[in-house]
Protein backbone atom coordinates (compact mmCIF):
# COMPACT_ATOMS: atom_id res chain seq x y z
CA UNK A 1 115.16 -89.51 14.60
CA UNK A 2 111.89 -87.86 16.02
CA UNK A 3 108.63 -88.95 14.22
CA UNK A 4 106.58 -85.79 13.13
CA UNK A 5 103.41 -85.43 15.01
CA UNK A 6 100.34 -85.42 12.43
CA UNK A 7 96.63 -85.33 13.14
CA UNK A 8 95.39 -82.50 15.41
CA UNK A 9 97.82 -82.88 18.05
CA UNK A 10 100.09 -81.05 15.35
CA UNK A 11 98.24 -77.66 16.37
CA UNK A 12 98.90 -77.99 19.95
CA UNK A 13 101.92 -76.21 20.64
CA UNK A 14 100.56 -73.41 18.48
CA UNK A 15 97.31 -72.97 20.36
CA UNK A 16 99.33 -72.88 23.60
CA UNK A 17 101.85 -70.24 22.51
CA UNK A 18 99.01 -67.96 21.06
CA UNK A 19 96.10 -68.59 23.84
CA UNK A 20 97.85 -68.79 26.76
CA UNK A 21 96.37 -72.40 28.32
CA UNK A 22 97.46 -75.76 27.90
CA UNK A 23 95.64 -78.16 25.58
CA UNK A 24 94.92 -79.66 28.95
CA UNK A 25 92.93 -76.82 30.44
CA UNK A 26 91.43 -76.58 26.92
CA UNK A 27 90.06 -80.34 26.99
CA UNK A 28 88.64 -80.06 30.35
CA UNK A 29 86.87 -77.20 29.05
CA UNK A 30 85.62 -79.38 26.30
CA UNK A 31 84.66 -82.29 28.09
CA UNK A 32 82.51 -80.05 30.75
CA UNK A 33 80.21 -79.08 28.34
CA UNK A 34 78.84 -82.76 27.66
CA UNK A 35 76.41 -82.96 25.00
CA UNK A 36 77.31 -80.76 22.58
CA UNK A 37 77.84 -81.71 19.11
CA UNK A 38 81.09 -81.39 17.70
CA UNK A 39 80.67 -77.91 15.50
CA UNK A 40 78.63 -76.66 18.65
CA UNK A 41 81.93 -76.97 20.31
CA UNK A 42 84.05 -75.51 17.64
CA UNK A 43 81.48 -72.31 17.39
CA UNK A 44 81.49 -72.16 21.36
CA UNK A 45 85.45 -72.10 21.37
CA UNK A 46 85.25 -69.23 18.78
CA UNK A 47 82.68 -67.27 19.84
CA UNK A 48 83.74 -67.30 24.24
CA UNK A 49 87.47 -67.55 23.80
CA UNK A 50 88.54 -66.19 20.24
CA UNK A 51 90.06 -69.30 18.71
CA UNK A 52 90.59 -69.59 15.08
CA UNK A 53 88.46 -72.51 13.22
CA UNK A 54 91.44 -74.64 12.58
CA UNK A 55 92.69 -74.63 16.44
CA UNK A 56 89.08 -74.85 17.85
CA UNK A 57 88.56 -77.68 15.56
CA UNK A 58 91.71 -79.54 16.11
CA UNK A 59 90.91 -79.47 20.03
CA UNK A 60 87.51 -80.76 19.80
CA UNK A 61 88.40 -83.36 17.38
CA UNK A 62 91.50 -84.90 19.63
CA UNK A 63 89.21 -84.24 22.70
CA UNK A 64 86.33 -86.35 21.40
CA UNK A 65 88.05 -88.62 19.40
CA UNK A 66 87.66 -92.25 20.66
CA UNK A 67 90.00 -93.99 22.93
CA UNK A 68 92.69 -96.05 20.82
CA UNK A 69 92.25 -94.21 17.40
């Protein structure tokens, strides 16, 4: 039996299929623009690449979220 993915990571193979990157390419991305608060991200992701709230947020939140959690 396959355990359901939960959390964030759930959105991933949505934001894939309708963006056209990999989650990947998307957390690079994220991580390049050091220093920016977490709903700075979110609005950035919007605002340059047309993501919805929910996917911009689910990125940013699995990209910054500490190792081990």
């Amino acid at each position: 039996m396959t355990e359901k993915i939960k959390g964030p990571a759930s959105y991933f193979p949505s934001i894939e299929a309708k963006y056209g990157r990999p989650v990947a390419e998307w957390q690079e991305m994220i991580r390049a623009r050091s220093g920016m608060k977490h709903m700075e991200l979110v609005a950035w992701l919007k605002q340059e690449h047309g993501l919805g709230h929910g996917h911009a947020n689910a990125l940013v939140a699995a990209t910054l979220k500490p190792a081990g959690k």
